[in-house]
C-alpha atoms as a PDB file:
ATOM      1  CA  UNK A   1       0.000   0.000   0.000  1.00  0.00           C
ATOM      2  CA  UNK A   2       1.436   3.579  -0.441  1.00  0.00           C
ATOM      3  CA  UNK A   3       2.544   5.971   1.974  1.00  0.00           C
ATOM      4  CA  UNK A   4       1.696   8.850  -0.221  1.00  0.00           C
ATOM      5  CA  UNK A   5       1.160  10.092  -3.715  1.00  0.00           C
ATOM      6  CA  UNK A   6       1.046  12.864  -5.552  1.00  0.00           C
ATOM      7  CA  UNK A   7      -0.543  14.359  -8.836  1.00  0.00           C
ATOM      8  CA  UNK A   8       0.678  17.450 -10.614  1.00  0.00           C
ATOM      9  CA  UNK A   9       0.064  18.698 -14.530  1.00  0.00           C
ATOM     10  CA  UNK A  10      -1.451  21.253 -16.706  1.00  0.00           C
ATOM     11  CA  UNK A  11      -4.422  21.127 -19.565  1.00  0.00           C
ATOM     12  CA  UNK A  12      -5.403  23.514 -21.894  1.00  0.00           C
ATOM     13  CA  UNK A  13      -8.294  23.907 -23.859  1.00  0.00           C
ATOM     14  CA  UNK A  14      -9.233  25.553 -27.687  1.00  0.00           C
ATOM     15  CA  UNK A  15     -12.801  25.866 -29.016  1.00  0.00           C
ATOM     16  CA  UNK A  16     -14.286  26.735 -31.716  1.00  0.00           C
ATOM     17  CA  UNK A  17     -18.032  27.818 -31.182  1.00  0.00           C
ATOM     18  CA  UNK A  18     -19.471  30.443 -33.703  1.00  0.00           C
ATOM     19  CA  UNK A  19     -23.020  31.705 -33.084  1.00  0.00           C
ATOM     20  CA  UNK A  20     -25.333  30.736 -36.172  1.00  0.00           C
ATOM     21  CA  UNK A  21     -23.199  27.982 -37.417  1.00  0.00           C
ATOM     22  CA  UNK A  22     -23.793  24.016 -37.081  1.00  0.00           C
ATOM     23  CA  UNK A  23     -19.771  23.478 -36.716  1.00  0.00           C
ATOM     24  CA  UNK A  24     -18.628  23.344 -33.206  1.00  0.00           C
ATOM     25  CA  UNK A  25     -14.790  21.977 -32.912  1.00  0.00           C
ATOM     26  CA  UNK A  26     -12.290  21.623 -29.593  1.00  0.00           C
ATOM     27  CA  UNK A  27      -8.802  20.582 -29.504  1.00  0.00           C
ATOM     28  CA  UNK A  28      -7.176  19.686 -25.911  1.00  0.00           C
ATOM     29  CA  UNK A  29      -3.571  18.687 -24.585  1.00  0.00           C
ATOM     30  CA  UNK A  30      -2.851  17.954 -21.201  1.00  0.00           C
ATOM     31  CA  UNK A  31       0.611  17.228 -19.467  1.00  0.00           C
ATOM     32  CA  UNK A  32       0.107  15.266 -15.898  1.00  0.00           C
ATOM     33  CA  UNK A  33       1.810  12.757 -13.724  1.00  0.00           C
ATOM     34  CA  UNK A  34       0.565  10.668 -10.916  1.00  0.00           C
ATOM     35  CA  UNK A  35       2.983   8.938  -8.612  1.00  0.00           C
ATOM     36  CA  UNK A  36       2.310   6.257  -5.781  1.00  0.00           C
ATOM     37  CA  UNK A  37       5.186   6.177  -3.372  1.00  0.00           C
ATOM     38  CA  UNK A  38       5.794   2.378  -2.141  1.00  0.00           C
ATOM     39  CA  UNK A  39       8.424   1.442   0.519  1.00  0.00           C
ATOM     40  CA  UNK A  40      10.063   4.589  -0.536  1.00  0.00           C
ATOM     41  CA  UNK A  41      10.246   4.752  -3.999  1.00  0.00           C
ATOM     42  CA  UNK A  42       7.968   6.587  -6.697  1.00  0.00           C
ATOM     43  CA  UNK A  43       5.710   4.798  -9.204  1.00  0.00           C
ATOM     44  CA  UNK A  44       3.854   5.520 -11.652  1.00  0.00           C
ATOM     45  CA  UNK A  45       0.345   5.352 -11.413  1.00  0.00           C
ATOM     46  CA  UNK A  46      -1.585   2.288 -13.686  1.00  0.00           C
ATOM     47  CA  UNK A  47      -3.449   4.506 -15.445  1.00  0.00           C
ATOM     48  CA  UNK A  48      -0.785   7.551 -15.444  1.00  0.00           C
ATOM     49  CA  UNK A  49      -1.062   9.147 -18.502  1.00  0.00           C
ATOM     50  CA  UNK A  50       1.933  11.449 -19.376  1.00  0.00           C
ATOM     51  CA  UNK A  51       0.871  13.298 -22.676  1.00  0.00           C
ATOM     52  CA  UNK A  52      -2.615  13.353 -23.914  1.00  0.00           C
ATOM     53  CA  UNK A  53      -4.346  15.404 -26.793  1.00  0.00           C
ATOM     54  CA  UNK A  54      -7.952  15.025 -27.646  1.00  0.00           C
ATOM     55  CA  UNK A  55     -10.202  17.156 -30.291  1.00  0.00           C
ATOM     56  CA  UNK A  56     -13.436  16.397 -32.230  1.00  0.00           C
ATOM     57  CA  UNK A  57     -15.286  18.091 -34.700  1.00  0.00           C
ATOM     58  CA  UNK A  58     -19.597  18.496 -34.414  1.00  0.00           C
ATOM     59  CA  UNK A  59     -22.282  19.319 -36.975  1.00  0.00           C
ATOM     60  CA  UNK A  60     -25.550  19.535 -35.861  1.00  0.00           C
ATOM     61  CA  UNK A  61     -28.779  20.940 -38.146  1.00  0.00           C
ATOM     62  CA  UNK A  62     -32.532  20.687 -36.857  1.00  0.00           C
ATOM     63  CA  UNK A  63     -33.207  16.822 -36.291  1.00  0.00           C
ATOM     64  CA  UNK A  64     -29.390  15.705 -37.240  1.00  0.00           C
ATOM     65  CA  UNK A  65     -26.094  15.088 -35.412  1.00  0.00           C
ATOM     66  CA  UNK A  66     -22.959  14.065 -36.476  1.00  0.00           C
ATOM     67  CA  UNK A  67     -19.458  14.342 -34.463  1.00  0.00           C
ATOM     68  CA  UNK A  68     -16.186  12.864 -34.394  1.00  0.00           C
ATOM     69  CA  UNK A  69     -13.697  12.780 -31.867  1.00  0.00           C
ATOM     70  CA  UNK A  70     -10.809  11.772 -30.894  1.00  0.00           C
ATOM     71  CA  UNK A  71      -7.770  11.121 -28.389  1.00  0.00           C
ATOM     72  CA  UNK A  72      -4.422  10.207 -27.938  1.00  0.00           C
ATOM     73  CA  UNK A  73      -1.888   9.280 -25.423  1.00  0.00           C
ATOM     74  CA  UNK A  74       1.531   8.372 -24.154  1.00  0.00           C
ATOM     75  CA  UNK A  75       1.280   4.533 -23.300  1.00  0.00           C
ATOM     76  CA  UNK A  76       0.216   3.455 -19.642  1.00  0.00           C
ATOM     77  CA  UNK A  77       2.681   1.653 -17.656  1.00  0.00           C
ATOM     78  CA  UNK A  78       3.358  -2.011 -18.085  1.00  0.00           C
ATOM     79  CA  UNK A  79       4.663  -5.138 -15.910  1.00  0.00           C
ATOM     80  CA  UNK A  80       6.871  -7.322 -17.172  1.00  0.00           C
ATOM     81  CA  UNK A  81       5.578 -10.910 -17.996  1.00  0.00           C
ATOM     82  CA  UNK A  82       8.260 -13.576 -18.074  1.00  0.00           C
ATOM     83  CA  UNK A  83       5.991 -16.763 -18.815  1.00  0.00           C
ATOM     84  CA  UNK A  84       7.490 -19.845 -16.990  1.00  0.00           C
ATOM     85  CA  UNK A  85       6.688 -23.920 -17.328  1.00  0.00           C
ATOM     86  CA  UNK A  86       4.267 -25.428 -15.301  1.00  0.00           C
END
């Protein structure tokens, strides 16, 4: 179990939302890290996530919607799997 942990980053936002138009866009980036510390040393959270950008596009006219989005990220951290005979 850990003694402590600690999260720290920054995210910024850009949108794109004109009045009287059906075309609504956002594109986001955050930088963040999230650290367990475990008989003294610092690890990284399962589900840290060190970069991440996201954006989508929407369209939307009386009845209709369409939107797409999107997201990337820096990989998660992984164990090591040695397999071994049984």
């Amino acid at each position: 179990a850990p003694s402590s942990a600690r999260a720290r980053g920054i995210e910024g936002l850009l949108s794109y939302n004109p009045e009287d138009s059906p075309w609504r866009a956002w594109l986001g980036y955050s930088l963040a890290a999230v650290e367990d510390r475990i008989d003294g040393v610092d690890v990284r959270r399962s589900w840290d996530q060190r970069h991440a950008l996201s954006g989508g596009v929407t369209w939307a006219r009386a009845r209709w919607d369409f939107a797409l989005r999107a997201i990337a990220h820096s990989g998660w951290p992984t164990t090591t799997v040695t397999p071994a005979a049984d």
